[in-house]
C-alpha atoms as a PDB file:
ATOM      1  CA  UNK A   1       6.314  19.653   7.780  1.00  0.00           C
ATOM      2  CA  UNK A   2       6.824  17.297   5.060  1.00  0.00           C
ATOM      3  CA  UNK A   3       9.875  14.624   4.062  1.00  0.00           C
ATOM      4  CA  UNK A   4      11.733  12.557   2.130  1.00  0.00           C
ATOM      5  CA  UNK A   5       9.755   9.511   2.405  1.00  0.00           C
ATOM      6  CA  UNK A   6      12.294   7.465  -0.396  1.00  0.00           C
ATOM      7  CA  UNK A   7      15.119   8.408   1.522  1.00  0.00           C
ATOM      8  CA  UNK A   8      14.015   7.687   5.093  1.00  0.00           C
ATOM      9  CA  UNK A   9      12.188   4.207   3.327  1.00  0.00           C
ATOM     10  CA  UNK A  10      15.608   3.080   2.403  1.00  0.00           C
ATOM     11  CA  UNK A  11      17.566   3.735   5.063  1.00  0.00           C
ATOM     12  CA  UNK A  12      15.224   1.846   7.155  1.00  0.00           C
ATOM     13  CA  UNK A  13      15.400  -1.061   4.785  1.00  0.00           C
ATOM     14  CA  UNK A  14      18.966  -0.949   5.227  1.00  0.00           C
ATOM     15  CA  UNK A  15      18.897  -2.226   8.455  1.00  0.00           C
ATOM     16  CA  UNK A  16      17.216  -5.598   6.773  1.00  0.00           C
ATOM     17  CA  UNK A  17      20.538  -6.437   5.506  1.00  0.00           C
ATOM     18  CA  UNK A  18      21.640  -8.109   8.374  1.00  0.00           C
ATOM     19  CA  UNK A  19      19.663 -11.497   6.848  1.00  0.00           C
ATOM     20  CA  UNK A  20      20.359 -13.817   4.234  1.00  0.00           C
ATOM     21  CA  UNK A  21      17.753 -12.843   2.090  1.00  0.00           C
ATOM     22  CA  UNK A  22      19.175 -15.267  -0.438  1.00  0.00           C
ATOM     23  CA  UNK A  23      16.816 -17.839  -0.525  1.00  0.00           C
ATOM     24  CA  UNK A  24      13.419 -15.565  -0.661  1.00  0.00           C
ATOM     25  CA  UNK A  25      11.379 -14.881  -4.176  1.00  0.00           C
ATOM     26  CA  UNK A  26       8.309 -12.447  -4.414  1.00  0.00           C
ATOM     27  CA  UNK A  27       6.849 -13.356  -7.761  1.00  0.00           C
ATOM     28  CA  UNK A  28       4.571 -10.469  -8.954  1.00  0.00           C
ATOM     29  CA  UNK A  29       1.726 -11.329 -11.960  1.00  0.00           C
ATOM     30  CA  UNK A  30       0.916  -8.189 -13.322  1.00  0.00           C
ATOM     31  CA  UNK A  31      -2.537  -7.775 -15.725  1.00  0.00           C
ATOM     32  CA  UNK A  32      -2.631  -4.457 -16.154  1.00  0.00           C
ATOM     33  CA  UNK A  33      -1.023  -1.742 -18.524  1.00  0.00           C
ATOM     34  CA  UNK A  34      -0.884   0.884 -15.893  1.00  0.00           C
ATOM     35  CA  UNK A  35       1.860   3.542 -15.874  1.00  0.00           C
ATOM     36  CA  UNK A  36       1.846   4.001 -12.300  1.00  0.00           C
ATOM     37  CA  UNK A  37       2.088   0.327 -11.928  1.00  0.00           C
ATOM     38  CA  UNK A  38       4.716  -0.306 -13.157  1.00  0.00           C
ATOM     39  CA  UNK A  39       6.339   2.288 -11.211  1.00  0.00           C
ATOM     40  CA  UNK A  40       5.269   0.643  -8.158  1.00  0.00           C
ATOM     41  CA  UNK A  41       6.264  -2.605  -9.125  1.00  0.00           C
ATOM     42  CA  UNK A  42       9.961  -1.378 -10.192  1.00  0.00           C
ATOM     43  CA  UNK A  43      10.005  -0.089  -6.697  1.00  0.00           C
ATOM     44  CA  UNK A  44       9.329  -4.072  -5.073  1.00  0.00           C
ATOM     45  CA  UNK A  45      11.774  -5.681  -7.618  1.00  0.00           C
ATOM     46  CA  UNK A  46      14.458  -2.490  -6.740  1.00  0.00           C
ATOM     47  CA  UNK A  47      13.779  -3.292  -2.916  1.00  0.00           C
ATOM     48  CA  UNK A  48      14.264  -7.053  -3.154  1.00  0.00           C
ATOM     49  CA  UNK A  49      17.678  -6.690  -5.484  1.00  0.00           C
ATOM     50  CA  UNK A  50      19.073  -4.224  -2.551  1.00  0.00           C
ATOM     51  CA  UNK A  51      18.583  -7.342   0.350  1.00  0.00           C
ATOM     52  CA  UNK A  52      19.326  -9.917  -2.345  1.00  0.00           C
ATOM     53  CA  UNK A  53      16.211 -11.423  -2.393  1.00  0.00           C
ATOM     54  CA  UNK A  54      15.043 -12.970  -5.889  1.00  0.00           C
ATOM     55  CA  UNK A  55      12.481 -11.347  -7.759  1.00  0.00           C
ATOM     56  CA  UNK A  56      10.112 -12.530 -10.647  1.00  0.00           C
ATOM     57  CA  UNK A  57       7.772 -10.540 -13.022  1.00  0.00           C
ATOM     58  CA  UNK A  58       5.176 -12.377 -15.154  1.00  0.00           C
ATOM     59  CA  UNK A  59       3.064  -9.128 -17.153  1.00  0.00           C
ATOM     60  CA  UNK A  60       0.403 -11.143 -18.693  1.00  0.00           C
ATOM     61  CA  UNK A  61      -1.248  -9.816 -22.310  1.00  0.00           C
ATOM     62  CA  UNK A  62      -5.032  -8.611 -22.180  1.00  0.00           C
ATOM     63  CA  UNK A  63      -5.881 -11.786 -23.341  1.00  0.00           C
ATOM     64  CA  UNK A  64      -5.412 -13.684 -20.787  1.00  0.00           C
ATOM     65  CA  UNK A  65      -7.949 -15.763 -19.422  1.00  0.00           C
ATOM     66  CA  UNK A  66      -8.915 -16.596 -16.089  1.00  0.00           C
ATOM     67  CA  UNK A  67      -8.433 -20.303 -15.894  1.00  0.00           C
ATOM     68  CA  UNK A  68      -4.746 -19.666 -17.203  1.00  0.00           C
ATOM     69  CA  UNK A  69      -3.846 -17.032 -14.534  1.00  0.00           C
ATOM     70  CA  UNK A  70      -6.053 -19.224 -11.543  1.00  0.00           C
ATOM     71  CA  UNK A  71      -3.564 -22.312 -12.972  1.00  0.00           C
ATOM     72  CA  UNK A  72      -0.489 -20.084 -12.500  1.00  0.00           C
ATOM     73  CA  UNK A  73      -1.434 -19.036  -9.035  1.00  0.00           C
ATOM     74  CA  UNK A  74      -1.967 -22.594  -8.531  1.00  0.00           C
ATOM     75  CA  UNK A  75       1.400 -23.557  -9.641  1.00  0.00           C
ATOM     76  CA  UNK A  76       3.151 -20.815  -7.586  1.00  0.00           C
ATOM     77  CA  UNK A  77       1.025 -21.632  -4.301  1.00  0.00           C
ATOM     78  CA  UNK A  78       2.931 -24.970  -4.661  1.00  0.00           C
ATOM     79  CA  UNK A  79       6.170 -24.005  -5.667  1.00  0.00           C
ATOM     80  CA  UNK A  80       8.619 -24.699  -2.678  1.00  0.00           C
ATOM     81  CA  UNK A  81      10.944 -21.657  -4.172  1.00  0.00           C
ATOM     82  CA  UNK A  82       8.495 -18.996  -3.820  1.00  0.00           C
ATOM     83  CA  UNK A  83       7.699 -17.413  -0.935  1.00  0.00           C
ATOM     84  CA  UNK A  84       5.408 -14.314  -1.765  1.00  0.00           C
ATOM     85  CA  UNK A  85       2.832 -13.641  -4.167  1.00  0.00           C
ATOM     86  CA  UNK A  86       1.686 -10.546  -5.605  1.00  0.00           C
ATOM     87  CA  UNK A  87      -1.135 -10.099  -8.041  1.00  0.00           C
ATOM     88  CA  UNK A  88      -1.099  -6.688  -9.164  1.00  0.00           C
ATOM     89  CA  UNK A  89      -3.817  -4.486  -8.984  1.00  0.00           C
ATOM     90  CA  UNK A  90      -5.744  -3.523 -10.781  1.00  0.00           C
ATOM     91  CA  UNK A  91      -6.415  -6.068 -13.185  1.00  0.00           C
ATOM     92  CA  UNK A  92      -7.884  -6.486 -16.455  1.00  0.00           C
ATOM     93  CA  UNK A  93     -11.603  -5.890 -16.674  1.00  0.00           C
ATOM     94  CA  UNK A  94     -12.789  -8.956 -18.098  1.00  0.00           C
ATOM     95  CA  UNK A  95     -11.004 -10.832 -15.008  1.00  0.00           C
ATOM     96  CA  UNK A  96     -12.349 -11.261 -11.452  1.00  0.00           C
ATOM     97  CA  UNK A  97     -10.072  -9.446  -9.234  1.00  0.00           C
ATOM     98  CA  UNK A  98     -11.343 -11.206  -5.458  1.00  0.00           C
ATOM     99  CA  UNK A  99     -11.316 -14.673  -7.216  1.00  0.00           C
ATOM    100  CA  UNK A 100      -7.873 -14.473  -8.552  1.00  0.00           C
ATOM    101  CA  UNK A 101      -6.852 -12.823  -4.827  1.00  0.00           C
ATOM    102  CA  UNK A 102      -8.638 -15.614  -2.982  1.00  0.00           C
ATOM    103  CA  UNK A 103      -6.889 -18.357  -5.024  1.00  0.00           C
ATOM    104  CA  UNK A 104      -3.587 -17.301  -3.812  1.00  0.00           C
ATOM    105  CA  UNK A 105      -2.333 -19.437  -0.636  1.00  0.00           C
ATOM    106  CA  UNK A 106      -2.588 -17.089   2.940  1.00  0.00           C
ATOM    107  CA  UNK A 107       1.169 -18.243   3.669  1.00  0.00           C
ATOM    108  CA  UNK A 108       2.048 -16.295   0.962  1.00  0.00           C
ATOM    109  CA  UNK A 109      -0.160 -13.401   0.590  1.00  0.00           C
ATOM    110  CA  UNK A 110       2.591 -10.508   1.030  1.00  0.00           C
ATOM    111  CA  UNK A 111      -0.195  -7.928   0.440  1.00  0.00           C
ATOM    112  CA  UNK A 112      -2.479  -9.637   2.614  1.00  0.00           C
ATOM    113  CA  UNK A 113      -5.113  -8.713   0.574  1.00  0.00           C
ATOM    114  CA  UNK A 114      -7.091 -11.988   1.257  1.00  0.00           C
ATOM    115  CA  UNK A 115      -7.144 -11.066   5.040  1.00  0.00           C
ATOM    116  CA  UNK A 116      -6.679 -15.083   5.852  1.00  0.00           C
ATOM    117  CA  UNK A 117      -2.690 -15.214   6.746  1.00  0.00           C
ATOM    118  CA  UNK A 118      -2.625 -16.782  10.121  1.00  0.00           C
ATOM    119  CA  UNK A 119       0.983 -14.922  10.410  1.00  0.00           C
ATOM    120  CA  UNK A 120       1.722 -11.962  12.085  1.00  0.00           C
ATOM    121  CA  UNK A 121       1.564  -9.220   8.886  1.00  0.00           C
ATOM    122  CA  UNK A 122      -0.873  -6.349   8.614  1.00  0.00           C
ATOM    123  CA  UNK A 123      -2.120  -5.015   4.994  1.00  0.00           C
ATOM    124  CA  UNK A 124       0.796  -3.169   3.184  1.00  0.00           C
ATOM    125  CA  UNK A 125      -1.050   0.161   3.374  1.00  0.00           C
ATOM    126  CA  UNK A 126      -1.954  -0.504   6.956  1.00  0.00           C
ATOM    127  CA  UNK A 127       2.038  -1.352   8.050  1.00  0.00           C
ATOM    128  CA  UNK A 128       3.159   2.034   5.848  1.00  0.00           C
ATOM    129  CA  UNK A 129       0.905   4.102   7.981  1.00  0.00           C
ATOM    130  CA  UNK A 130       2.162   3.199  11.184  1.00  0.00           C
ATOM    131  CA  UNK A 131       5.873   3.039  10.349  1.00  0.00           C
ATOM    132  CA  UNK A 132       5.323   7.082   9.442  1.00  0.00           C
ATOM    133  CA  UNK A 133       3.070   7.091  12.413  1.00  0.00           C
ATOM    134  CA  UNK A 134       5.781   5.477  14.671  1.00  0.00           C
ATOM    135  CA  UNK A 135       8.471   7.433  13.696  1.00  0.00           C
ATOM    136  CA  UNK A 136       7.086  10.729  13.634  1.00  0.00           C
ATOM    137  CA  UNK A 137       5.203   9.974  16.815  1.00  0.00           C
ATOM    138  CA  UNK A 138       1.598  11.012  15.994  1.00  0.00           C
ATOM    139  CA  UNK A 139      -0.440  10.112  18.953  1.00  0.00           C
ATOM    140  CA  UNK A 140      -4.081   9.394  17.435  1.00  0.00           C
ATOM    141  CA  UNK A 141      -5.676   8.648  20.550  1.00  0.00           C
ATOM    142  CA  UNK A 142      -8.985  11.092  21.226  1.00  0.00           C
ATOM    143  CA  UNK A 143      -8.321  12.352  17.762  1.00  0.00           C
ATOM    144  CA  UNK A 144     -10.963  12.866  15.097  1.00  0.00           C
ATOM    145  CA  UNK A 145      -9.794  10.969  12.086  1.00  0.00           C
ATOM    146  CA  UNK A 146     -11.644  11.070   8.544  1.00  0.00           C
ATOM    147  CA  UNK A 147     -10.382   7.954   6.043  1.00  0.00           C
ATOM    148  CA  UNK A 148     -11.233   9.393   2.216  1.00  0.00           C
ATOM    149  CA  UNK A 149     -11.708   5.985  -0.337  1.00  0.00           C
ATOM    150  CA  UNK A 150     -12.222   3.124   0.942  1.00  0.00           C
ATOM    151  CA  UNK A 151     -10.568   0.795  -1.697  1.00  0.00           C
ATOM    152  CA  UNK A 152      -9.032  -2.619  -1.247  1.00  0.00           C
ATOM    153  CA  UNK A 153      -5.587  -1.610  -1.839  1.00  0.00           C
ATOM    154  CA  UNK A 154      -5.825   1.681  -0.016  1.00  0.00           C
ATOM    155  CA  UNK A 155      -8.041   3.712   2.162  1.00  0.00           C
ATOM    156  CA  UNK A 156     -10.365   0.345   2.965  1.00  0.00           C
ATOM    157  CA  UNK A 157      -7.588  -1.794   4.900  1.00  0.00           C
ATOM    158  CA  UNK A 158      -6.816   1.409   6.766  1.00  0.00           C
ATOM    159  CA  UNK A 159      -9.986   2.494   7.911  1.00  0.00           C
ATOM    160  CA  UNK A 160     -10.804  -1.436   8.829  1.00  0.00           C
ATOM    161  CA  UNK A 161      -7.641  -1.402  10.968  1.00  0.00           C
ATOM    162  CA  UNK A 162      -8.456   2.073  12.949  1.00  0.00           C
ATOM    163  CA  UNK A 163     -12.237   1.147  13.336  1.00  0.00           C
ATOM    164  CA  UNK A 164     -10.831  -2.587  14.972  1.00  0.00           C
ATOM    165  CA  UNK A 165      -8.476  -0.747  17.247  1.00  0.00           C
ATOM    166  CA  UNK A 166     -10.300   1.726  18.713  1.00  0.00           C
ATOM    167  CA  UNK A 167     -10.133   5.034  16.850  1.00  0.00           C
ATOM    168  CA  UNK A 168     -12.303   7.613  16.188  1.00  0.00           C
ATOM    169  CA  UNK A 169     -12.558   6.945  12.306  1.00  0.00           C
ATOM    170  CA  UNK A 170     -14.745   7.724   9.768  1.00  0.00           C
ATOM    171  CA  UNK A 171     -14.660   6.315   6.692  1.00  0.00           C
ATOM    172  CA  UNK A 172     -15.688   8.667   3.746  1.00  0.00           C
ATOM    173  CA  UNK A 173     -16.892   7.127   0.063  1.00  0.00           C
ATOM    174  CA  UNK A 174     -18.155   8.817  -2.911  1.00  0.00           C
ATOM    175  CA  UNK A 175     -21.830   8.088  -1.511  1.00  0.00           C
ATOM    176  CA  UNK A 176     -21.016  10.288   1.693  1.00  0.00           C
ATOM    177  CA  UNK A 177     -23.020  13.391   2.079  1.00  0.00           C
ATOM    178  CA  UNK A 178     -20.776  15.352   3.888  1.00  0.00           C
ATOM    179  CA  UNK A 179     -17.398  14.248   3.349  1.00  0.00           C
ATOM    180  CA  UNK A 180     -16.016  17.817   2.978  1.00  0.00           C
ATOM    181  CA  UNK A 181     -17.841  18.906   6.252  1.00  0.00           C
ATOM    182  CA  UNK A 182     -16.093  15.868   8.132  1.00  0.00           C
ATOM    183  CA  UNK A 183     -12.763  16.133   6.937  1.00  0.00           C
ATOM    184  CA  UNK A 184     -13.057  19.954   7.533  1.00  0.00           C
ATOM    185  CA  UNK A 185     -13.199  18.809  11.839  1.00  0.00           C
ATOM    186  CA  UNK A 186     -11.093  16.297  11.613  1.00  0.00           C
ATOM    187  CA  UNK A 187      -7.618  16.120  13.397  1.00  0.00           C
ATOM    188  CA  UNK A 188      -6.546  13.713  10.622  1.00  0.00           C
ATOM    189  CA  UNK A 189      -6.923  12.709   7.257  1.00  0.00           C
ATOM    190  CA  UNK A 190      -5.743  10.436   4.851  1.00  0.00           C
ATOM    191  CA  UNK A 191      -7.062  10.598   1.610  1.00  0.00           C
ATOM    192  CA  UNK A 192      -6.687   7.180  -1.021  1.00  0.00           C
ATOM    193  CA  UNK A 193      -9.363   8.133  -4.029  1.00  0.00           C
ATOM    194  CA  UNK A 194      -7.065   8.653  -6.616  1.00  0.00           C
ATOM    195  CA  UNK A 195      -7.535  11.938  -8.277  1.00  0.00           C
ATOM    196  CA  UNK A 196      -4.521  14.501  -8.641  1.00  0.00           C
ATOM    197  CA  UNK A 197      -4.656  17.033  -6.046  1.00  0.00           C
ATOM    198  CA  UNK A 198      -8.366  17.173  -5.921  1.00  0.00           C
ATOM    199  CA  UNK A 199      -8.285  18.414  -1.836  1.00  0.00           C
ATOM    200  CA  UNK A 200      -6.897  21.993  -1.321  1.00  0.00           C
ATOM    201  CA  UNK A 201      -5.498  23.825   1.551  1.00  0.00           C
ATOM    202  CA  UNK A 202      -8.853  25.027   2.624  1.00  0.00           C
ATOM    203  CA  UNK A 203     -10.279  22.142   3.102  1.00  0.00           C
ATOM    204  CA  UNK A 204      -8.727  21.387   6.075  1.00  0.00           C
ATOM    205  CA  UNK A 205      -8.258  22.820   9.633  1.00  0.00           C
ATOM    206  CA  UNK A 206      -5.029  24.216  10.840  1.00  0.00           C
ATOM    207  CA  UNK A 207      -2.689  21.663  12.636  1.00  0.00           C
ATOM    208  CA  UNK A 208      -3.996  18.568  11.002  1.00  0.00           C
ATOM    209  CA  UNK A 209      -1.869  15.096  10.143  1.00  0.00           C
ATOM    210  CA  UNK A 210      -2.489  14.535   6.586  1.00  0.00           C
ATOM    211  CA  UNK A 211      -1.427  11.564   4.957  1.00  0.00           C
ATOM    212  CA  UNK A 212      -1.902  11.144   0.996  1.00  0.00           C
ATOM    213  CA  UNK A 213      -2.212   7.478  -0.042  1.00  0.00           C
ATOM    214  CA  UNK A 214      -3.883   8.580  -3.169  1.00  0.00           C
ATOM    215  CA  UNK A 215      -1.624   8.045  -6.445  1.00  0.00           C
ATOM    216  CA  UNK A 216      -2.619   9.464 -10.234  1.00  0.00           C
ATOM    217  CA  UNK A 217      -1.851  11.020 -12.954  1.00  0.00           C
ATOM    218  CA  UNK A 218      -2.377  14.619 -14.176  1.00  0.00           C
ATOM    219  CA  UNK A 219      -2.643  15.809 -17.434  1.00  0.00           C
ATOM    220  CA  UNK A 220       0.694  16.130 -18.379  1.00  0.00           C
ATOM    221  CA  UNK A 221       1.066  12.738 -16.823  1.00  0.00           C
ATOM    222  CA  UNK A 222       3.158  13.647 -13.574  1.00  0.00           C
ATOM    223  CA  UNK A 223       2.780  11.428 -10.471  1.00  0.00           C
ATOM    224  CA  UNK A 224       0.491  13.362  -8.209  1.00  0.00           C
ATOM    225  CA  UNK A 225      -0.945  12.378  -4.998  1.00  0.00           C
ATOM    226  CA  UNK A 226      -4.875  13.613  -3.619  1.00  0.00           C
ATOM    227  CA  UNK A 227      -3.808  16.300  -2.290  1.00  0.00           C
ATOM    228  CA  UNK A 228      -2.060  19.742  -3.810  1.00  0.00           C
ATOM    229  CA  UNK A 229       0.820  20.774  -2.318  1.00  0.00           C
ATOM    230  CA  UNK A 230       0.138  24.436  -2.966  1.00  0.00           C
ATOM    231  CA  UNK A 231       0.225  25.897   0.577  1.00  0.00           C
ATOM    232  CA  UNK A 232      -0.219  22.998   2.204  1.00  0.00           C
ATOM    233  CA  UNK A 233       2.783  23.242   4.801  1.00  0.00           C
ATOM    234  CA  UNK A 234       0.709  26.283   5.756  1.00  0.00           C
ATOM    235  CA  UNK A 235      -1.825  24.663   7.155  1.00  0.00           C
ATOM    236  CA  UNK A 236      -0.723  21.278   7.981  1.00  0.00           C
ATOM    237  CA  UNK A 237       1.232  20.141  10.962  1.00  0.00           C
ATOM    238  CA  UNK A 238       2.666  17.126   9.498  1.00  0.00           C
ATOM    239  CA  UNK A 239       1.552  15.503   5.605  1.00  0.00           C
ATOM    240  CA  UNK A 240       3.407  12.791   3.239  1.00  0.00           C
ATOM    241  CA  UNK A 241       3.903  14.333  -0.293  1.00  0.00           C
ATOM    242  CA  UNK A 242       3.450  12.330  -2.999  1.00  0.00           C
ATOM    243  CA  UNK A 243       5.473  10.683  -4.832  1.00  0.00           C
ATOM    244  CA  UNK A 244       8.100  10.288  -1.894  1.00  0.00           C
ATOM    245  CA  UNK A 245       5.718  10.077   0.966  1.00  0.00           C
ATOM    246  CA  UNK A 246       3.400   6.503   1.939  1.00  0.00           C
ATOM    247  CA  UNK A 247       4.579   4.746  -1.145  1.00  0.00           C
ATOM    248  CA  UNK A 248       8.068   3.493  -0.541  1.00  0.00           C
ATOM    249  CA  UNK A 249       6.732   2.275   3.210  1.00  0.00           C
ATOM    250  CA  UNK A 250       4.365   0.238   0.943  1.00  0.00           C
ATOM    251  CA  UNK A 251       7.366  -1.231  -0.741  1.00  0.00           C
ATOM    252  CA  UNK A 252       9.346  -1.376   2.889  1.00  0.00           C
ATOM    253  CA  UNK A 253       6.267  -2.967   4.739  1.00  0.00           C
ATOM    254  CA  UNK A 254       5.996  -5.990   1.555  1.00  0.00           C
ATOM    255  CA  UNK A 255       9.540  -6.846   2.305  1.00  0.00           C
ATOM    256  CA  UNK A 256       8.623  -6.597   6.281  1.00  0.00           C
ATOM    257  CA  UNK A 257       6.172  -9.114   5.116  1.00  0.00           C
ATOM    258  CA  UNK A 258       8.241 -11.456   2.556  1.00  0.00           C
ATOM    259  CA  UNK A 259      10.398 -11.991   5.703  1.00  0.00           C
ATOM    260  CA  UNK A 260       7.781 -13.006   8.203  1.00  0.00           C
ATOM    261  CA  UNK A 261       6.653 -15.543   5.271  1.00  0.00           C
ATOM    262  CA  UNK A 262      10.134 -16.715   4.361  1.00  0.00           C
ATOM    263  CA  UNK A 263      10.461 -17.490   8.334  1.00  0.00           C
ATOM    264  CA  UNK A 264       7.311 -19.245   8.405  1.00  0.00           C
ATOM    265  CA  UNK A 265       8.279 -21.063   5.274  1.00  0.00           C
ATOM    266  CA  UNK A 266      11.316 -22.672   7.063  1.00  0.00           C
ATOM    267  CA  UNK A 267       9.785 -23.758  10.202  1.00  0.00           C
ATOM    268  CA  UNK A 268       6.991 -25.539   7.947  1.00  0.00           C
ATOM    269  CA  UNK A 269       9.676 -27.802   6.226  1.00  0.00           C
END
């Protein structure tokens, strides 16, 4: 089975309502020119308008140096107004991408891409995959589960998480062997590498959890995740289409986030 991922995403963030979000900003620095980003980050500014939390964009040119973005980060780690900060990824290649990540302050990574918050968040990727895996009850205890990419912004924080809880988890790169031969066994899969629908129905087993964290573009430039639809539901138990499917639970888990920082925030001053 598949589902509306947007749909279910915003119903859930609904129910954040209930707070006065009035008083928290997520400042995003973007340096990039990536389509899909700025997709995504429509999606974060969208999300904090509907609680009525403030929002900032700062889309830097390509010439923008380091020293100029590590003072901005600087200047926003201070700032008493802003409670989350979001460097968009990726970034220019001339620019250091875990250098400008590290400089941001922990109490207000929202991605927790730094790994250092002392506060009770998870990863954005990580928090996505166990909302869907919490409310569509997958049990992956005893189960064989194959992590595809192991990026910083998707497949690595996942597999990190799984490996420190317990799991049975392999995590697959573009130096493993036998990735197809693993993910062929495997009672679940979630694929983050990025290419459109580069996995096919028969590569996987019948009754497997899939869940595509992979977004690109094809060549007509449609939003595609890694793996094609074509048949899928045929073989699948359960997968998350993309668009539609892990990426709005990204968006829902940064605001799940934003909160826990904004909270920490006001017990600090």
């Amino acid at each position: 089975m598949s589902f509306d991922g947007k749909q279910l995403a915003h119903e859930i963030l609904l129910t954040y309502k209930n707070r006065d979000w009035s008083q928290v900003k997520l400042v995003i620095l973007q340096t990039n020119n990536d389509v899909s980003s700025d997709a995504f980050i429509r999606q974060k500014m969208n999300a904090c308008n509907t609680l009525g939390a403030q929002s900032e964009l700062i889309k830097y040119h390509e010439s923008v140096t380091e020293k100029e973005l590590l003072e901005k980060i600087q200047q926003l780690n201070t700032d008493p107004e802003v409670t989350g900060i979001i460097l968009q990824l990726p970034v220019y290649p001339h620019l250091k991408q875990n250098k400008l990540l590290k400089a941001i302050d922990p109490y207000k990574d929202v991605d927790y891409l730094t790994g250092n918050c002392p506060l009770p968040i998870r990863s954005c990727v990580v928090e996505a995959v166990l909302i869907l895996k919490e409310h569509f009850h997958h049990d992956f205890t005893n189960k064989q589960i194959v992590v595809v990419g192991l990026g910083v912004t998707g497949g690595g924080p996942i597999f990190h998480y799984l490996k420190e809880t317990g799991h049975q988890v392999v995590g697959c790169d573009k130096h493993t062997p036998n990735t197809m031969e693993l993910i062929k066994t495997a009672d679940v899969v979630i694929t983050a590498i990025g290419k459109p629908h580069f996995f096919k129905t028969t590569n996987f087993k019948p009754g497997v959890i899939l869940y595509d964290v992979g977004v690109s573009r094809n060549a007509l430039n449609k939003l595609c995740g890694d793996i094609d639809p074509n048949g899928i539901e045929k073989v699948a138990k359960w997968w998350s289409p993309t668009p539609g499917g892990v990426g709005p639970f990204t968006v829902l888990a940064i605001m799940k986030n934003l909160w826990v920082l904004y909270e920490a925030h006001q017990r600090r001053i």
